[in-house]
N, C-alpha and C. Protein backbone atom coordinates (compact mmCIF):
# COMPACT_ATOMS: atom_id res chain seq x y z
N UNK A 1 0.82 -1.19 0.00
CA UNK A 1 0.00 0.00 0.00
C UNK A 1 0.86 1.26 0.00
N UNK A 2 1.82 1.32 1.06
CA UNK A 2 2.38 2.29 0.79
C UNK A 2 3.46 2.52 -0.49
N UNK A 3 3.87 1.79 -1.50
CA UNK A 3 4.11 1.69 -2.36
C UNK A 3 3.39 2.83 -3.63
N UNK A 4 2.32 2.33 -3.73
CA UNK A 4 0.95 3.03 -4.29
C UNK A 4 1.13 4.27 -3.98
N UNK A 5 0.95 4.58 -2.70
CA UNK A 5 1.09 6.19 -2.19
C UNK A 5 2.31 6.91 -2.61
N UNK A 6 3.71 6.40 -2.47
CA UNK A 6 4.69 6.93 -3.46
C UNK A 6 4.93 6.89 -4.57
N UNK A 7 4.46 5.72 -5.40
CA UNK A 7 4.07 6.23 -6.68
C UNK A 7 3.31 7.25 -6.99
N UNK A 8 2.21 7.18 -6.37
CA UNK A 8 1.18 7.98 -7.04
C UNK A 8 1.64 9.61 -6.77
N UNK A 9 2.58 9.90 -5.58
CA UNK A 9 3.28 11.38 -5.44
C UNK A 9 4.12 11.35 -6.19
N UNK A 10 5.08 10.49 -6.71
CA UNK A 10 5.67 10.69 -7.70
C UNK A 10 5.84 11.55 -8.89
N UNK A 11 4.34 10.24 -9.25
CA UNK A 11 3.76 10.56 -10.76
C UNK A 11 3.25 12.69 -10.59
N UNK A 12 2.84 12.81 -9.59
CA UNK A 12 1.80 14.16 -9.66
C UNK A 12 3.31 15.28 -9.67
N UNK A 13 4.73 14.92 -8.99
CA UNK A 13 5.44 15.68 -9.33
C UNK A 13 6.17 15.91 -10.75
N UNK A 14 6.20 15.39 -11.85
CA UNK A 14 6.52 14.95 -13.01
C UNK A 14 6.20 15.84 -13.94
N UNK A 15 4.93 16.50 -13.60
CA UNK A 15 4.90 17.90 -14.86
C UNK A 15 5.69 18.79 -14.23
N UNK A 16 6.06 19.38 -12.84
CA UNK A 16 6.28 20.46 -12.32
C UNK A 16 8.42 20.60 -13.04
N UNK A 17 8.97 18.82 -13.35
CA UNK A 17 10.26 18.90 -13.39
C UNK A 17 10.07 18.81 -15.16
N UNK A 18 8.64 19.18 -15.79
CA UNK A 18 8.76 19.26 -17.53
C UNK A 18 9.47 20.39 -18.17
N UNK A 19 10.09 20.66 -19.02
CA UNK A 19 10.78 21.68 -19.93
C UNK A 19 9.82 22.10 -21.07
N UNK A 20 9.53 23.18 -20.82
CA UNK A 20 8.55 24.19 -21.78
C UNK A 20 9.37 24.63 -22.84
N UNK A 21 9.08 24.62 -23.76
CA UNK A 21 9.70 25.09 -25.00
C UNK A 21 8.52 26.00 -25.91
N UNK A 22 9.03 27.14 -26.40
CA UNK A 22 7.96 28.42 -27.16
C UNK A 22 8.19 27.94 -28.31
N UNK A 23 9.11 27.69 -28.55
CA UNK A 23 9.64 27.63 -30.27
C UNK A 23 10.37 26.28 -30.50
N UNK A 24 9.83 25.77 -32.15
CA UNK A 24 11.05 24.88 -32.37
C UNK A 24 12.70 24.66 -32.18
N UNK A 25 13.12 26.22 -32.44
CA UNK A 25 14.57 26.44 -32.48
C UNK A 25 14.63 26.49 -31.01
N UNK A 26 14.12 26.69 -30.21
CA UNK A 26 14.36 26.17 -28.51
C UNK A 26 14.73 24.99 -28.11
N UNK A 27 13.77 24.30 -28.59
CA UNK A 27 13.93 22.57 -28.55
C UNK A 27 14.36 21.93 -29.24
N UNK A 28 15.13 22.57 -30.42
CA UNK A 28 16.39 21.92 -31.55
C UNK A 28 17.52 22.70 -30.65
N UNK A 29 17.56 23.48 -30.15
CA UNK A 29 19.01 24.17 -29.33
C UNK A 29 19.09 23.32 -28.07
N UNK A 30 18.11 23.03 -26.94
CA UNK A 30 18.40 22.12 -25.97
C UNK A 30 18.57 20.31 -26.62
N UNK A 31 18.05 20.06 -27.42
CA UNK A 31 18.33 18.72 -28.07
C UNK A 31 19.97 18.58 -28.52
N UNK A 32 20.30 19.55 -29.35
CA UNK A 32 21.54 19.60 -29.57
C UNK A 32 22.98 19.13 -28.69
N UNK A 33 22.38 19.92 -27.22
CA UNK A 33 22.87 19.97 -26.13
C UNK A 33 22.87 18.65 -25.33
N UNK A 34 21.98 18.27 -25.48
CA UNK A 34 21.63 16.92 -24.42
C UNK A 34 21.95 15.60 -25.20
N UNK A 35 21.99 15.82 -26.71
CA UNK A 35 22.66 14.71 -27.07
C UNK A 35 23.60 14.23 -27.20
N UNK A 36 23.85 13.15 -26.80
CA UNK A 36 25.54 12.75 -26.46
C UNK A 36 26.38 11.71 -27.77
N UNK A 37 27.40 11.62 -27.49
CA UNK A 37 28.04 10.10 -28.72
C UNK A 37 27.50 8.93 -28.00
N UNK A 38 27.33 8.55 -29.42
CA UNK A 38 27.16 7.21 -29.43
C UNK A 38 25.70 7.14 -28.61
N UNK A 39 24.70 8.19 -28.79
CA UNK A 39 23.39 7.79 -28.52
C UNK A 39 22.33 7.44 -30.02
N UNK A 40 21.33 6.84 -29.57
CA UNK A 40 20.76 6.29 -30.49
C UNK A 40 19.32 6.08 -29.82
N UNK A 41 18.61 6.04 -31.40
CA UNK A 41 16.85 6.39 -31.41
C UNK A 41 16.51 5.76 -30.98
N UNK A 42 15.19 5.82 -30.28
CA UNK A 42 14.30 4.96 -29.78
C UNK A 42 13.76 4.44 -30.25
N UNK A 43 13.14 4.70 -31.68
CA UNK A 43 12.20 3.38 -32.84
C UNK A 43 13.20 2.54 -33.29
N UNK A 44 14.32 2.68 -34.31
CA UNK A 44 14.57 1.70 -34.88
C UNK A 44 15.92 1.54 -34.02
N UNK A 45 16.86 2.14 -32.82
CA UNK A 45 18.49 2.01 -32.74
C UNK A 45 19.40 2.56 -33.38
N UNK A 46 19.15 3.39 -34.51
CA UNK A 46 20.33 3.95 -35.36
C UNK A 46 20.80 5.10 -34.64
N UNK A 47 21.80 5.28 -34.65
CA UNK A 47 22.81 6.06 -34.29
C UNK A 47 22.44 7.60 -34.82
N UNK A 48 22.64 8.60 -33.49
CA UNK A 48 22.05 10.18 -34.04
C UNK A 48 23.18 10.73 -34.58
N UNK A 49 22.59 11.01 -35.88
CA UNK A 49 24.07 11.86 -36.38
C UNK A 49 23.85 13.22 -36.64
N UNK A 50 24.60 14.19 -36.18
CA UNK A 50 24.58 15.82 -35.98
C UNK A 50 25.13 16.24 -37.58
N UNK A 51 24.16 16.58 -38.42
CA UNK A 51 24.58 17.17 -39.61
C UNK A 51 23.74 18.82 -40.05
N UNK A 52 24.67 19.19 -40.61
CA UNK A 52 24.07 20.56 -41.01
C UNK A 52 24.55 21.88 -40.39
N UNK A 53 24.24 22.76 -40.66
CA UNK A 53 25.19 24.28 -40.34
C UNK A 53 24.65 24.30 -39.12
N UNK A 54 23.78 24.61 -38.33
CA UNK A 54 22.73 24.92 -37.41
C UNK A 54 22.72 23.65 -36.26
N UNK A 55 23.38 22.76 -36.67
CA UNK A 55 23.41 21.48 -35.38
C UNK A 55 24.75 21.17 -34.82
């Protein structure tokens, strides 16, 4: 039971630690940032590769 009860406070703190983003170029500038080597996608596993002037 008490299990339940800390989950369930958990879960209700979880929007308050969300990252708001206004704009795309916000959330292509923190993505940039947070992605590391040798990370890879969540659908298929392929490897993220940083290409282009702007990444």
């Amino acid at each position: 039971m008490h299990f339940i009860i800390v989950l369930y406070a958990a879960l209700l703190t979880l929007p308050s630690y969300a990252k708001e983003f206004n704009s795309f170029y916000q959330a292509k500038r923190y993505l940039t940032k947070t992605i590391t080597k040798n990370q890879r996608t969540l659908y298929c596993g392929c490897k993220i590769i940083k290409t282009g002037k702007k990444l």
